[in-house]
Protein backbone atom coordinates (compact mmCIF):
# COMPACT_ATOMS: atom_id res chain seq x y z
CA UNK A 1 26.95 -131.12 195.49
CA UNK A 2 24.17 -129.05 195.77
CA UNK A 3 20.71 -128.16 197.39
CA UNK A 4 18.17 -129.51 195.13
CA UNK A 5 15.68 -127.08 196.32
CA UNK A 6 17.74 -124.20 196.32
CA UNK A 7 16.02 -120.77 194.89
CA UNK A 8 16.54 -119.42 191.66
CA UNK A 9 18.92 -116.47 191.83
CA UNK A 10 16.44 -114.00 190.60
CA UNK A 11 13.62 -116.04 192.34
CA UNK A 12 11.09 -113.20 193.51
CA UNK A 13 10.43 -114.52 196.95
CA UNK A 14 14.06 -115.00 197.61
CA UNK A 15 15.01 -110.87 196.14
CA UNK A 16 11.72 -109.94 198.28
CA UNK A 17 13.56 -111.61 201.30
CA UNK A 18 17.03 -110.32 200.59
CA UNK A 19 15.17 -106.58 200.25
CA UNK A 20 13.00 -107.31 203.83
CA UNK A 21 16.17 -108.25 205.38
CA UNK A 22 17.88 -105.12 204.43
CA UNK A 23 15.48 -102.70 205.51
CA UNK A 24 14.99 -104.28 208.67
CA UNK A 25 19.02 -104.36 209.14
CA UNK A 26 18.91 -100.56 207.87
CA UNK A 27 16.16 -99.44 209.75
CA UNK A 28 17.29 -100.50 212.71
CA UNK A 29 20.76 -98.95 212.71
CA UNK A 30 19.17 -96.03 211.60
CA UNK A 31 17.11 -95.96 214.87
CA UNK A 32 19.38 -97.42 217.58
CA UNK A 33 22.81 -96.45 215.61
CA UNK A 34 24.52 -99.76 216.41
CA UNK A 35 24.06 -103.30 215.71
CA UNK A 36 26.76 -104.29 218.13
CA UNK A 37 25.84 -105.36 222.06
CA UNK A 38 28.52 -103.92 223.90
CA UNK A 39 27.59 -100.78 222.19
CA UNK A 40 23.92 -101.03 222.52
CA UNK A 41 24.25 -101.85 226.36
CA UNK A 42 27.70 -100.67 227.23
CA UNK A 43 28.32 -103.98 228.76
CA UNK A 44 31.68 -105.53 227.69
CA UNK A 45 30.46 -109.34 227.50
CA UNK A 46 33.54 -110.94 228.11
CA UNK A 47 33.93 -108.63 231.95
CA UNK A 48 31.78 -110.63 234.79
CA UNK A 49 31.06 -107.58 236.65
CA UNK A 50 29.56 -106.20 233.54
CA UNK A 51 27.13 -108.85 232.93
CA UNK A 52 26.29 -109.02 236.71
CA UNK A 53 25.52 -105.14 236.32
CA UNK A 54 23.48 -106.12 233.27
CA UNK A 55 20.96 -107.77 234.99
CA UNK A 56 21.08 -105.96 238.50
CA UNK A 57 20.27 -102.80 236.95
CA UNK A 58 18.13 -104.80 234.47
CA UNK A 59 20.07 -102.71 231.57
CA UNK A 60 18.10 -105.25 229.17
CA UNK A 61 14.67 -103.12 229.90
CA UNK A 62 16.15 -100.06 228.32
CA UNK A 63 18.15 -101.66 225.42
CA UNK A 64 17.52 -105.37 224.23
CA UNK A 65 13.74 -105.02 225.14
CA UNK A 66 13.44 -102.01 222.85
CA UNK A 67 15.41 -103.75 219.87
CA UNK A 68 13.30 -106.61 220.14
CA UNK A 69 9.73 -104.47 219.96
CA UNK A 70 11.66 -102.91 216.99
CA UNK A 71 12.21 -105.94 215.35
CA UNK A 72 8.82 -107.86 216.00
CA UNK A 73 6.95 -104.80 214.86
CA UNK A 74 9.22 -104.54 211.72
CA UNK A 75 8.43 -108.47 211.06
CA UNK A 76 4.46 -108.12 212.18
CA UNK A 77 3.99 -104.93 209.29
CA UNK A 78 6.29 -106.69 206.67
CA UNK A 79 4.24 -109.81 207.16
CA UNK A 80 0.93 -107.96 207.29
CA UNK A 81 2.08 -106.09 204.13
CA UNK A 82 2.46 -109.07 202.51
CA UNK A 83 -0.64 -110.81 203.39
CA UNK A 84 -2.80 -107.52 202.56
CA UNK A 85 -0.87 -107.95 198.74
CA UNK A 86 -2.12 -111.18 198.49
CA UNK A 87 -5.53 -110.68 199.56
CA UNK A 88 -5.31 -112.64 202.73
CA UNK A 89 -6.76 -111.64 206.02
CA UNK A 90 -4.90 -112.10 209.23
């Protein structure tokens, strides 16, 4: 059994995807140099004291805040890339 809506393999929207995702993936390793959370916050998640220290010394301001801006940004000028392709206005 099967999805019967599945994309072609060599669909363009779905190689377009595949290609977004990997730039976003690459540029953000290349920026922060880890994709991993203990890494990006040195906060070992499965220590209490180190997720109590997370938030006390909001760590998140300095770390996950800054991935996320990376990421949204990445999405907003992907999306507005394709838009401006198509001739659409935002």
């Amino acid at each position: 059994m099967g999805a019967t809506n599945a994309p072609e393999l060599k669909d363009e929207g779905r190689l377009k995807a595949i290609k977004s995702v990997n730039e976003l993936f690459n540029g953000f390793i290349n920026r922060f140099a880890e994709t991993d959370c203990t890494a990006l916050t040195g906060c070992d998640w499965s220590k209490k004291e180190d997720i109590k220290r997370y938030f006390k010394e909001e760590i998140y301001k300095d770390t996950c805040f800054r991935q996320f801006e990376y990421v949204v940004e990445k999405c907003i000028a992907d999306k507005s890339s394709v838009n401006e392709s198509k001739g659409a206005v935002i």
